[in-house]
PDB file of N, CA and C in Angstrom:
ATOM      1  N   UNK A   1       0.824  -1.194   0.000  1.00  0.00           N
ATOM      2  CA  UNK A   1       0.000   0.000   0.000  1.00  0.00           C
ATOM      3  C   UNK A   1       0.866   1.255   0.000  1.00  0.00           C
ATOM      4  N   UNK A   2       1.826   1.466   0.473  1.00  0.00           N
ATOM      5  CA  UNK A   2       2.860   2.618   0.580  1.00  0.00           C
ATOM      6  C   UNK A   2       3.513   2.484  -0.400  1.00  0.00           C
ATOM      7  N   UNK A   3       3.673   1.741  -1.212  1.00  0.00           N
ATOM      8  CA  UNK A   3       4.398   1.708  -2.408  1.00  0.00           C
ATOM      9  C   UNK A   3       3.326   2.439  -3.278  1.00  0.00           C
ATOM     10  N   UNK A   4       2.123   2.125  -3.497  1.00  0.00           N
ATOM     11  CA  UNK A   4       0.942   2.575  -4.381  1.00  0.00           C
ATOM     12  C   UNK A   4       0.985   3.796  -4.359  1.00  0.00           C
ATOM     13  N   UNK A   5       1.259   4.432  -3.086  1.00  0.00           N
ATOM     14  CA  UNK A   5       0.714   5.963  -2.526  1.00  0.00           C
ATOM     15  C   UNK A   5       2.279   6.732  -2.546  1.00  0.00           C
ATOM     16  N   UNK A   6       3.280   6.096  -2.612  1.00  0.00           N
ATOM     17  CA  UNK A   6       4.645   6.692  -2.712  1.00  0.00           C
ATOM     18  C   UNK A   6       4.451   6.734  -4.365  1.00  0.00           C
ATOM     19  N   UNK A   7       4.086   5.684  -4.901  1.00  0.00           N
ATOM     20  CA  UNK A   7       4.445   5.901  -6.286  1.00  0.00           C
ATOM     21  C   UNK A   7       3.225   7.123  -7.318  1.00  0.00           C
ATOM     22  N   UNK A   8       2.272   6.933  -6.360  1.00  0.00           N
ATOM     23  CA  UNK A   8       0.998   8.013  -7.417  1.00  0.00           C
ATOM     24  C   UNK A   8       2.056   9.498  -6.320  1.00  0.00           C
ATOM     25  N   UNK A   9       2.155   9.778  -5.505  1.00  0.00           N
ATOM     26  CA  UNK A   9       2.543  11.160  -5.192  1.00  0.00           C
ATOM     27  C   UNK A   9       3.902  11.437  -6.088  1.00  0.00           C
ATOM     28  N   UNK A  10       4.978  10.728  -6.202  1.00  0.00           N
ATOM     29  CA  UNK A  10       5.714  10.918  -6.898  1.00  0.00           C
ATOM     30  C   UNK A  10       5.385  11.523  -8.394  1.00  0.00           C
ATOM     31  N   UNK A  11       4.046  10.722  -9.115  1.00  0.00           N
ATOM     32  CA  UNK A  11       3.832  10.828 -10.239  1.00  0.00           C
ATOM     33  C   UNK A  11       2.758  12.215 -10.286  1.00  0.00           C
ATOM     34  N   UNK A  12       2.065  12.049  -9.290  1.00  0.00           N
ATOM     35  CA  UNK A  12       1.746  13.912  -9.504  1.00  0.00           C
ATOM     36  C   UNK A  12       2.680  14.907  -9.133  1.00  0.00           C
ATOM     37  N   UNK A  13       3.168  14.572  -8.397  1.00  0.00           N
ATOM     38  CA  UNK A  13       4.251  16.105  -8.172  1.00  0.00           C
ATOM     39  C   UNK A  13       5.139  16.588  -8.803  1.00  0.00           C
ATOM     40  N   UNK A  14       5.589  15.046 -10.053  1.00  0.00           N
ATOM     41  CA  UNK A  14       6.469  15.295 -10.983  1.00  0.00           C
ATOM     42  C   UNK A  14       5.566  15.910 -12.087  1.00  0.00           C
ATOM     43  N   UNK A  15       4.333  15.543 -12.364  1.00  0.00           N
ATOM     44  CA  UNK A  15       3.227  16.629 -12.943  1.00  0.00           C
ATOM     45  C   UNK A  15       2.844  17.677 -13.230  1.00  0.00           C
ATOM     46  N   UNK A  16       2.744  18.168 -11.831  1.00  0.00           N
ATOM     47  CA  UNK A  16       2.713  19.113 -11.196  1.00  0.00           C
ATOM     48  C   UNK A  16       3.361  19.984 -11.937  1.00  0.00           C
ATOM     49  N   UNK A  17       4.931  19.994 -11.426  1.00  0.00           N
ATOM     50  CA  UNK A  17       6.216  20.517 -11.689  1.00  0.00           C
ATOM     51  C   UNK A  17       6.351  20.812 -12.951  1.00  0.00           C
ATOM     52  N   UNK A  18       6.037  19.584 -13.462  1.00  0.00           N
ATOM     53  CA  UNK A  18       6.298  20.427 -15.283  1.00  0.00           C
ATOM     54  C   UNK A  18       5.434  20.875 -15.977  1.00  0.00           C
ATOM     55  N   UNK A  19       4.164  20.637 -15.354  1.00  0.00           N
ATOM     56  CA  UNK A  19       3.252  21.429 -15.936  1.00  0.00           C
ATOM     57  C   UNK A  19       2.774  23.272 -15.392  1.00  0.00           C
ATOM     58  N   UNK A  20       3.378  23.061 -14.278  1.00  0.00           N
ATOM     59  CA  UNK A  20       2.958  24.144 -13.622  1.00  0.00           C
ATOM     60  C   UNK A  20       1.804  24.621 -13.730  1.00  0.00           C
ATOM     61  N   UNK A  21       1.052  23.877 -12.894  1.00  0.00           N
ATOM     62  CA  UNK A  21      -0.799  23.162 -13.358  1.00  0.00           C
ATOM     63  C   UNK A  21      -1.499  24.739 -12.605  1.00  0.00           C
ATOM     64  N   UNK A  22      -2.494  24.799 -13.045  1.00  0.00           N
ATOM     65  CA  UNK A  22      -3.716  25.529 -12.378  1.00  0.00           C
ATOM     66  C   UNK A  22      -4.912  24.567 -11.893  1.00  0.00           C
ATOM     67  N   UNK A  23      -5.830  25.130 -11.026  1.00  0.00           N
ATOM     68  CA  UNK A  23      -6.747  24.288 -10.632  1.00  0.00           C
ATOM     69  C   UNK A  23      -6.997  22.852 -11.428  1.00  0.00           C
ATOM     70  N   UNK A  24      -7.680  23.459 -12.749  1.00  0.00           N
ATOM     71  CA  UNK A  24      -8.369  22.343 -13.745  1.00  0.00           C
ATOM     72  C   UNK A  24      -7.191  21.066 -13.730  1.00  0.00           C
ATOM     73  N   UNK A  25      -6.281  21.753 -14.206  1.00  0.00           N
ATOM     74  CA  UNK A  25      -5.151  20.687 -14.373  1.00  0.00           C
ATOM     75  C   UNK A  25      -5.214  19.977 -12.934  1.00  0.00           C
ATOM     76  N   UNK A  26      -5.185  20.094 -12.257  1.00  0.00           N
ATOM     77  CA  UNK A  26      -5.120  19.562 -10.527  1.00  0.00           C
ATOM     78  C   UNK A  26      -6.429  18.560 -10.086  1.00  0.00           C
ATOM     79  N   UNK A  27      -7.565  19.080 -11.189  1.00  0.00           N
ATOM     80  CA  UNK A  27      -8.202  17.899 -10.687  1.00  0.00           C
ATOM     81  C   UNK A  27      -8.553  16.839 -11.923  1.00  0.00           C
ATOM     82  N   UNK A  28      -7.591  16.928 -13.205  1.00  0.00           N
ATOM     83  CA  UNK A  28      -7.324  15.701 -13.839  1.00  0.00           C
ATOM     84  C   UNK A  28      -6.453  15.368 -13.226  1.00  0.00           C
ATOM     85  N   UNK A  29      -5.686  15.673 -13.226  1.00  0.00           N
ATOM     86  CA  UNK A  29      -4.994  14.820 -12.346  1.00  0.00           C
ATOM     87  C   UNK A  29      -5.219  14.328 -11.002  1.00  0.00           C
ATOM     88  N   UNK A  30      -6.086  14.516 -10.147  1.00  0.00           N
ATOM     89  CA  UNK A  30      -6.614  14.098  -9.430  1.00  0.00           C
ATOM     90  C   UNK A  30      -7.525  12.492  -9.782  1.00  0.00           C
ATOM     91  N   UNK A  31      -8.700  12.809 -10.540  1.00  0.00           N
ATOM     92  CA  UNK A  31      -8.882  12.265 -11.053  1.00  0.00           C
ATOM     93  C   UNK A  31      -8.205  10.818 -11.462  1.00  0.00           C
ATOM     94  N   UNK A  32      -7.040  11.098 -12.656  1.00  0.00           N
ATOM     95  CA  UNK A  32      -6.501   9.903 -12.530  1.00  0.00           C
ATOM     96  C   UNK A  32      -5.722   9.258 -12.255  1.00  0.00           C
ATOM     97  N   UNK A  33      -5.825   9.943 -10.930  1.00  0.00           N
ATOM     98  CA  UNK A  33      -4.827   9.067 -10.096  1.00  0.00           C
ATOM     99  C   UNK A  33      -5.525   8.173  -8.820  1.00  0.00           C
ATOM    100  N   UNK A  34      -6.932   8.867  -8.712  1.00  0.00           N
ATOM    101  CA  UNK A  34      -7.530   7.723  -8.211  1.00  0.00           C
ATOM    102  C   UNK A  34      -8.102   6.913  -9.069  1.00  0.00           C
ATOM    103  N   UNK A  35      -8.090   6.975 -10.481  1.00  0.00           N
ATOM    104  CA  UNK A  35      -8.718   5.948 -11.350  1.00  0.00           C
ATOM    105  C   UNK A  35      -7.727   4.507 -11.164  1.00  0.00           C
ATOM    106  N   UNK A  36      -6.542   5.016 -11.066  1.00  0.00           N
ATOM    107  CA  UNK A  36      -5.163   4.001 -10.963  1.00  0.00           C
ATOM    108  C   UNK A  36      -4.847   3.226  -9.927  1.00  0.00           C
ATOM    109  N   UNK A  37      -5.298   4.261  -8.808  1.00  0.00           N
ATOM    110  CA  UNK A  37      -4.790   3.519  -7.259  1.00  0.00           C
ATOM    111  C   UNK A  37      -5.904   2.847  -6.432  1.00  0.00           C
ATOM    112  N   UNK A  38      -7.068   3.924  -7.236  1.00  0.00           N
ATOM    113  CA  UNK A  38      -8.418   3.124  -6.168  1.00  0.00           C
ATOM    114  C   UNK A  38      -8.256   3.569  -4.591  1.00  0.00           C
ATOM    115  N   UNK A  39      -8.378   4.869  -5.142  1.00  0.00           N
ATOM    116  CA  UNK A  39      -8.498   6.010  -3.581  1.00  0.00           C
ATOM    117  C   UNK A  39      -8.692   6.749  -4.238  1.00  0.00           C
ATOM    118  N   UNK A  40      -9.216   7.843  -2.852  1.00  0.00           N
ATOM    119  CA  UNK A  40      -9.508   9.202  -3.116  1.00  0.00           C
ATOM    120  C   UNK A  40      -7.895  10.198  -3.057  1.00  0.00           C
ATOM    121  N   UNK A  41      -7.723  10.830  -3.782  1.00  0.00           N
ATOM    122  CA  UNK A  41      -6.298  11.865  -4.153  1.00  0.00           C
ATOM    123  C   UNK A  41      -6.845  13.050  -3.797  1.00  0.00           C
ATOM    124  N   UNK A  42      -6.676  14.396  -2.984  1.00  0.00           N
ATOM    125  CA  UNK A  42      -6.569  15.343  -3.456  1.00  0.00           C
ATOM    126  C   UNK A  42      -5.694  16.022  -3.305  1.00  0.00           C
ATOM    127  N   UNK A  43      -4.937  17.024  -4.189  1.00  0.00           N
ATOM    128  CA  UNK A  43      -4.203  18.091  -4.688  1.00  0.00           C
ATOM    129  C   UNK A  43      -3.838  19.413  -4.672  1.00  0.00           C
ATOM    130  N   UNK A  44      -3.163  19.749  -3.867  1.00  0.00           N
ATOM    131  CA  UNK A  44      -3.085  21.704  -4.233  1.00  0.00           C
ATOM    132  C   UNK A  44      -1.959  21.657  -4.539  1.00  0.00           C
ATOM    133  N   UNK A  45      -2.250  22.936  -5.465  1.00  0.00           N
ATOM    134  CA  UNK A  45      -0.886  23.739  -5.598  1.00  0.00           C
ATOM    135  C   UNK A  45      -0.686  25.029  -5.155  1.00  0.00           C
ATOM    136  N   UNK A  46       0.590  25.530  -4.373  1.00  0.00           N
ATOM    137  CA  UNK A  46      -0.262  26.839  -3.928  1.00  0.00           C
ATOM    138  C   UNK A  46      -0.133  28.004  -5.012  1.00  0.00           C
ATOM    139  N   UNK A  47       0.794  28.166  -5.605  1.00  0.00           N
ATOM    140  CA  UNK A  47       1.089  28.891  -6.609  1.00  0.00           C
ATOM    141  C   UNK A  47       2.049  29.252  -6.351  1.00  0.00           C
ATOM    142  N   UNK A  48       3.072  28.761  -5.467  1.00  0.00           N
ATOM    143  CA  UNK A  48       4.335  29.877  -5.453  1.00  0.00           C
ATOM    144  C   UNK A  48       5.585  28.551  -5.274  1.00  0.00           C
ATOM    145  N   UNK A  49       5.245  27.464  -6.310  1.00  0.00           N
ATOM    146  CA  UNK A  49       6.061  26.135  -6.556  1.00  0.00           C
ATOM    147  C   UNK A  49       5.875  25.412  -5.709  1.00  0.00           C
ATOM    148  N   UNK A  50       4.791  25.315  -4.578  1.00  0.00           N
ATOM    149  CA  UNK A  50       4.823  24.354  -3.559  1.00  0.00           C
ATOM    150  C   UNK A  50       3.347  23.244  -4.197  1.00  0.00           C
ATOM    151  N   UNK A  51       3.527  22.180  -3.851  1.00  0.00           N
ATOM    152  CA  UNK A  51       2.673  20.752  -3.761  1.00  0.00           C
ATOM    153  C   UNK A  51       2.024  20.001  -2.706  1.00  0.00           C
ATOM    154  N   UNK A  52       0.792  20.104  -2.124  1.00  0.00           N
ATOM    155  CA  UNK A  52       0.454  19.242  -0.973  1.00  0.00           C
ATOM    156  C   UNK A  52      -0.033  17.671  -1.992  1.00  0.00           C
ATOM    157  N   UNK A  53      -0.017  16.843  -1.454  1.00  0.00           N
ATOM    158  CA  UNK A  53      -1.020  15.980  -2.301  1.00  0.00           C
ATOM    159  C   UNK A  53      -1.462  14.550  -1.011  1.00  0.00           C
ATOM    160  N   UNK A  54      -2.650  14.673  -0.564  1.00  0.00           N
ATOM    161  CA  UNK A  54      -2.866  13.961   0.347  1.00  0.00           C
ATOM    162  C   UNK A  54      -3.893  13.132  -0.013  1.00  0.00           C
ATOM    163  N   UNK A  55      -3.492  11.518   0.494  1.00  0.00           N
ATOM    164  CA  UNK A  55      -4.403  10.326   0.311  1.00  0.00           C
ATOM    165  C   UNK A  55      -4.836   9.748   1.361  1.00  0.00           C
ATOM    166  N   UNK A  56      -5.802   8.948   1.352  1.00  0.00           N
ATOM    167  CA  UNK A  56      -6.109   8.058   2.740  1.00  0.00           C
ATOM    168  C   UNK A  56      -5.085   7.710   3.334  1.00  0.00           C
ATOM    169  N   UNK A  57      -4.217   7.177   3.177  1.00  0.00           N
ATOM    170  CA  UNK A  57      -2.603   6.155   3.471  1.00  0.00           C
ATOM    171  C   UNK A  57      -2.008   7.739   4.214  1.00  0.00           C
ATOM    172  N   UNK A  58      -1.801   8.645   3.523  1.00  0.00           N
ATOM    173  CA  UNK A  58      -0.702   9.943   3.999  1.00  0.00           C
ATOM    174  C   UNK A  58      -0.828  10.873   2.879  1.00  0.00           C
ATOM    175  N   UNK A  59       0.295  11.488   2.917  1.00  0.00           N
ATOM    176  CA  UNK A  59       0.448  12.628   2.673  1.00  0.00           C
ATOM    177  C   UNK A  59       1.952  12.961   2.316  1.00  0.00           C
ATOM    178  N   UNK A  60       1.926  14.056   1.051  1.00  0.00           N
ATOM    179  CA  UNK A  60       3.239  14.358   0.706  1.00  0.00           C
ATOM    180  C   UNK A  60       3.310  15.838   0.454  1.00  0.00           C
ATOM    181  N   UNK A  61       4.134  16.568   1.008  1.00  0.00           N
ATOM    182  CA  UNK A  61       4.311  18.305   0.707  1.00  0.00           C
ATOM    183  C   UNK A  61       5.678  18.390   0.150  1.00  0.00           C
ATOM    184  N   UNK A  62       5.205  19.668  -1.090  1.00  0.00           N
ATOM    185  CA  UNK A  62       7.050  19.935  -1.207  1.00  0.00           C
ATOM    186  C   UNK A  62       6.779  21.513  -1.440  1.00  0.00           C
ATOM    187  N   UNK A  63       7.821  22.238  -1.542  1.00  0.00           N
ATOM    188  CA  UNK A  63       7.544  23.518  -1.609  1.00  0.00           C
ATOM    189  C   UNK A  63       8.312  24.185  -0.836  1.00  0.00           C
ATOM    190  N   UNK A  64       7.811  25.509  -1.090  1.00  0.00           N
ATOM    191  CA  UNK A  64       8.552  26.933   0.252  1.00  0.00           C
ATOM    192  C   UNK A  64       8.132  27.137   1.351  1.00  0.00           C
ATOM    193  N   UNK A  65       6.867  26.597   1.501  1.00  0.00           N
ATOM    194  CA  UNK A  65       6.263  26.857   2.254  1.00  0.00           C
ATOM    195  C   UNK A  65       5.740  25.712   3.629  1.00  0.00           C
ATOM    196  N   UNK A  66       6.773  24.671   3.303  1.00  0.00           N
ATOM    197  CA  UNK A  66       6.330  23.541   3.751  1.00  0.00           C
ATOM    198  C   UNK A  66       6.407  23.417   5.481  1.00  0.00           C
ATOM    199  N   UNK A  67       5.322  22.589   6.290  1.00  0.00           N
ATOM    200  CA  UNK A  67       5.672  23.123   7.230  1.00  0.00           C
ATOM    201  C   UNK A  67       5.318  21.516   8.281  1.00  0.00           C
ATOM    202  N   UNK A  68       5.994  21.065   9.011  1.00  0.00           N
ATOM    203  CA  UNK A  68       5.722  19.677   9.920  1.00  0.00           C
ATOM    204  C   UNK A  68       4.225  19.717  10.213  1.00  0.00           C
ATOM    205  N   UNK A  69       4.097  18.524  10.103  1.00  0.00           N
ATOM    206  CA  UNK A  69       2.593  18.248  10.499  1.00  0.00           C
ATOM    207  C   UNK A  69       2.681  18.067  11.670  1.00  0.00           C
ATOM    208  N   UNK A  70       1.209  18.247  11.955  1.00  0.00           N
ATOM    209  CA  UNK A  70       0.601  18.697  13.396  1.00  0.00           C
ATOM    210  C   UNK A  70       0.848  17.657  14.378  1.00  0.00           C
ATOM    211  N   UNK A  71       0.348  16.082  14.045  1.00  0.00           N
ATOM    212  CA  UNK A  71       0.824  14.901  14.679  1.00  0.00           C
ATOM    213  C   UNK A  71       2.482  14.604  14.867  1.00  0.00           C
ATOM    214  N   UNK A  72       3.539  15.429  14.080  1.00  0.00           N
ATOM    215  CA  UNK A  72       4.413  15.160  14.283  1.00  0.00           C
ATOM    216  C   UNK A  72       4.833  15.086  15.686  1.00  0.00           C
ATOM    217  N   UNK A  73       5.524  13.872  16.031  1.00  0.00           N
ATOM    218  CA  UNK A  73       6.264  13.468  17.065  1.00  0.00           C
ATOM    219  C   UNK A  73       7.061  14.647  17.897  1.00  0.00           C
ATOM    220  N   UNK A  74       6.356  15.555  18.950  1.00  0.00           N
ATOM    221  CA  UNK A  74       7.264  16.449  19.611  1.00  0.00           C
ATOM    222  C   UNK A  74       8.492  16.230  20.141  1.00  0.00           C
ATOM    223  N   UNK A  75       9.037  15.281  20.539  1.00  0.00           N
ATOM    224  CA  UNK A  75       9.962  14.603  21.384  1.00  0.00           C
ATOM    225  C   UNK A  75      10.879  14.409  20.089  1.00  0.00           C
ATOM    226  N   UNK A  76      10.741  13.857  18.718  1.00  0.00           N
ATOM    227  CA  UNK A  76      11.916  13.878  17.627  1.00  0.00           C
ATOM    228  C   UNK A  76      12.692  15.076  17.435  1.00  0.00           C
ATOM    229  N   UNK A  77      14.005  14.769  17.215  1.00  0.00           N
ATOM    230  CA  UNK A  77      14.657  15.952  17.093  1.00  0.00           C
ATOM    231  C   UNK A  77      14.745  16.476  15.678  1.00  0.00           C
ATOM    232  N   UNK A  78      14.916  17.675  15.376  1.00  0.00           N
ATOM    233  CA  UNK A  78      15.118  17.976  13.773  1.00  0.00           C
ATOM    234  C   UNK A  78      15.709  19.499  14.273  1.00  0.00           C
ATOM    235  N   UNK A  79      16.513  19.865  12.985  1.00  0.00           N
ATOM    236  CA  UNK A  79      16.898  21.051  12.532  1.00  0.00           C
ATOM    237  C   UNK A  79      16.381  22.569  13.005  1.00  0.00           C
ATOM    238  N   UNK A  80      16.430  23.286  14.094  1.00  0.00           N
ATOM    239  CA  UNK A  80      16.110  24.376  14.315  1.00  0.00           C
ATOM    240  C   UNK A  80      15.864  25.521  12.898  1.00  0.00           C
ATOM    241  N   UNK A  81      16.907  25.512  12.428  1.00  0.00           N
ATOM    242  CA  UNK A  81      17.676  26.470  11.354  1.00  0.00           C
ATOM    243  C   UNK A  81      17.086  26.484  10.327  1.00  0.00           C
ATOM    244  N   UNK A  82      17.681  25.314   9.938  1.00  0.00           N
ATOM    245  CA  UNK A  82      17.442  24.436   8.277  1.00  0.00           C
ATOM    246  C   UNK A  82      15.665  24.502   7.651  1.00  0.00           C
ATOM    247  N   UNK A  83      15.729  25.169   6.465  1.00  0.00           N
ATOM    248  CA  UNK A  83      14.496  25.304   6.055  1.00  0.00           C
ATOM    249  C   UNK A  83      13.788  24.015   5.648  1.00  0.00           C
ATOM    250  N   UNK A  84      12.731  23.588   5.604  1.00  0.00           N
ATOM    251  CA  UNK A  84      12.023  22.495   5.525  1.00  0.00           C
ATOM    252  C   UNK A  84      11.549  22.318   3.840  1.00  0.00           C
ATOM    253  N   UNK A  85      12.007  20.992   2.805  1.00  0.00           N
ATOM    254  CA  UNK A  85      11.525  21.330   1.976  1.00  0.00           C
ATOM    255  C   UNK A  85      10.658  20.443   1.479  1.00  0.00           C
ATOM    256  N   UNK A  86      10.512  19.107   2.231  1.00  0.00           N
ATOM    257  CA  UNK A  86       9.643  18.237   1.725  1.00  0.00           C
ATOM    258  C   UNK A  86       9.222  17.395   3.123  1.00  0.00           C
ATOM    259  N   UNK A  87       8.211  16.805   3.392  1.00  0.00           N
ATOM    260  CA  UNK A  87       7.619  15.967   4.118  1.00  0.00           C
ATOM    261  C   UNK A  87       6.810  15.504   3.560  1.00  0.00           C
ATOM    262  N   UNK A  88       6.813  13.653   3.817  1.00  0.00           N
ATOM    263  CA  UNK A  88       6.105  12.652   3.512  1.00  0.00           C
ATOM    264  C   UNK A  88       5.696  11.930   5.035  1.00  0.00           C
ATOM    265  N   UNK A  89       4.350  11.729   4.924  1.00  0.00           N
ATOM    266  CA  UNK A  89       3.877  11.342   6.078  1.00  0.00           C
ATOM    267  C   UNK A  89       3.023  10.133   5.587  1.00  0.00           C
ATOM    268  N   UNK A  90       3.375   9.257   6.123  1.00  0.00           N
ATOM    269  CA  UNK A  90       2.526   7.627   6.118  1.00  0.00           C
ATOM    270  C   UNK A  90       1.733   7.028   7.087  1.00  0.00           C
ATOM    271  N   UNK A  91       0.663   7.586   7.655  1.00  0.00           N
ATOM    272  CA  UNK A  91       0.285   6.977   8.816  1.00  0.00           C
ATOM    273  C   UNK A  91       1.497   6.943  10.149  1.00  0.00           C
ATOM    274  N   UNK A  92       1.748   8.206  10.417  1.00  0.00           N
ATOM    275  CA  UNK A  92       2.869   8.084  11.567  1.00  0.00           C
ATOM    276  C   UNK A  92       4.125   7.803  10.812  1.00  0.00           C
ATOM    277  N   UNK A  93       4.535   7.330   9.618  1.00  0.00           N
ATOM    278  CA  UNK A  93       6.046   7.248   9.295  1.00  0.00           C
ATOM    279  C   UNK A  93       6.106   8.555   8.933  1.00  0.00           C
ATOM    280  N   UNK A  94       7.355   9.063   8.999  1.00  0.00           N
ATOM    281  CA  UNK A  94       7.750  10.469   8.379  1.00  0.00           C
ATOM    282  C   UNK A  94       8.863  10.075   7.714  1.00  0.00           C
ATOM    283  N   UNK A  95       8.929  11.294   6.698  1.00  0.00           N
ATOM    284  CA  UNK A  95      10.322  10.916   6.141  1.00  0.00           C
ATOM    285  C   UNK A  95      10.401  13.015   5.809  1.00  0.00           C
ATOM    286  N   UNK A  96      11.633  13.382   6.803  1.00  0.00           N
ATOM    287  CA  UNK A  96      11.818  14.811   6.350  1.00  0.00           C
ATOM    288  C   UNK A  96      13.201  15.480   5.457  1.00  0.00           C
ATOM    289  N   UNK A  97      12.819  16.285   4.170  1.00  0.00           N
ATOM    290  CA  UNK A  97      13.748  16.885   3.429  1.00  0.00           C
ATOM    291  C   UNK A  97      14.443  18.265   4.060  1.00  0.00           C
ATOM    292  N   UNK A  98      15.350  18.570   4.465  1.00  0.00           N
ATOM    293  CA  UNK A  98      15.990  19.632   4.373  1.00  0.00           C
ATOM    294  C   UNK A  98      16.986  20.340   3.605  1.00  0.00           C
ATOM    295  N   UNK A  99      16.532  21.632   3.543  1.00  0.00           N
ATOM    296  CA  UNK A  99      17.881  22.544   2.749  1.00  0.00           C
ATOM    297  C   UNK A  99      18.263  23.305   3.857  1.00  0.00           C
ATOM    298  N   UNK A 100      19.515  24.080   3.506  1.00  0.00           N
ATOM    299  CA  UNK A 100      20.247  25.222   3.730  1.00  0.00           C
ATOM    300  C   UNK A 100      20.508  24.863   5.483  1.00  0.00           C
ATOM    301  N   UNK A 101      20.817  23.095   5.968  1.00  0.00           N
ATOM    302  CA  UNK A 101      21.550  22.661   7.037  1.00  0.00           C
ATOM    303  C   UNK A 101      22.617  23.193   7.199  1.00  0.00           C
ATOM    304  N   UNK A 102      22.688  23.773   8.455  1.00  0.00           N
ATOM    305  CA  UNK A 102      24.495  23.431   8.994  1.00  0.00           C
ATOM    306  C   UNK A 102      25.026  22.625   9.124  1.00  0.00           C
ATOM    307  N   UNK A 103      26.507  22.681   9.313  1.00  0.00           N
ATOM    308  CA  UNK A 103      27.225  21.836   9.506  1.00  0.00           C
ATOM    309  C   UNK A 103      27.159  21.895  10.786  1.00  0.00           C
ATOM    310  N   UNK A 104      26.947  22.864  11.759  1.00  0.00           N
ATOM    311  CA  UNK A 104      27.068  22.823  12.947  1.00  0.00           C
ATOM    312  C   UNK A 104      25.573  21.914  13.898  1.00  0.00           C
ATOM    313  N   UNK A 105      24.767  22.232  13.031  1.00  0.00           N
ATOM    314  CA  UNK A 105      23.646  21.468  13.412  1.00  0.00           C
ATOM    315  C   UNK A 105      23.584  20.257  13.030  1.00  0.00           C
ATOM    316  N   UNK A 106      23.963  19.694  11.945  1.00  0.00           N
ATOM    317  CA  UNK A 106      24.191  18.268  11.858  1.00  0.00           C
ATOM    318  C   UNK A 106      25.580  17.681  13.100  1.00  0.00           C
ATOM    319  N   UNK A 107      26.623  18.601  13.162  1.00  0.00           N
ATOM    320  CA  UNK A 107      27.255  17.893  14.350  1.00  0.00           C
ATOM    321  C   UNK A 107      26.555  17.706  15.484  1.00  0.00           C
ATOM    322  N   UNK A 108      25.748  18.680  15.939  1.00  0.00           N
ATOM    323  CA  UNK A 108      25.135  18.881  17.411  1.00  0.00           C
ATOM    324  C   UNK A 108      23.907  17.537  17.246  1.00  0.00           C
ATOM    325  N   UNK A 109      24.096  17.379  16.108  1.00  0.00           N
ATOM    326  CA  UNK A 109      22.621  16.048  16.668  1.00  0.00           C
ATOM    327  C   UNK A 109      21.183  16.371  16.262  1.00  0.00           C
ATOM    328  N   UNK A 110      21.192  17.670  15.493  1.00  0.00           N
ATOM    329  CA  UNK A 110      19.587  18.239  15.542  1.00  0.00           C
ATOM    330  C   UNK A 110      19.247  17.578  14.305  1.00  0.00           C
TER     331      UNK A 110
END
């Protein structure tokens, strides 16, 4: 099942991206991507290069604007600094992207 939902978010966001979609475009593609996976998909874009695209299973963000989800684990440590550029969330798995890390914060453990 996480393979299904890793592989349709991958395939809209790479979509997304090169199409640099407006609404309409957002809900063909919506569309068929639950024709494929057999779920419900939906899609934003916000307009300023960022991607939410969330399914029953989870959820995937990329963008400028991206920001930890709410259930995220308070007690995990992450990056004070470092801007956030992608999160994938699976039912409680996370998996987080960062840019513009230190070196000093990757030594310290964050």
């Amino acid at each position: 099942m996480r393979t299904t939902i890793a592989a349709a978010i991958g395939a809209v966001t790479l979509s997304l991206a090169l199409t640099a979609c407006c609404h309409p475009a957002e809900n063909v593609l919506e569309q068929l991507t639950e024709d494929q996976i057999g779920a419900d998909v939906d899609i934003n874009a916000d307009g300023n290069g960022g991607v939410k695209v969330e399914t029953e299973g989870g959820s995937y963000a990329v963008g400028n604007n991206v920001q930890l989800p709410d259930n995220f684990p308070k007690d995990v440590p992450h990056p004070d600094e470092a801007k956030l550029a992608s999160v994938f969330d699976a039912s409680g798995t996370y998996m987080l992207m960062f840019d513009d890390i230190s070196k000093s914060e990757v030594d310290a453990g964050k």
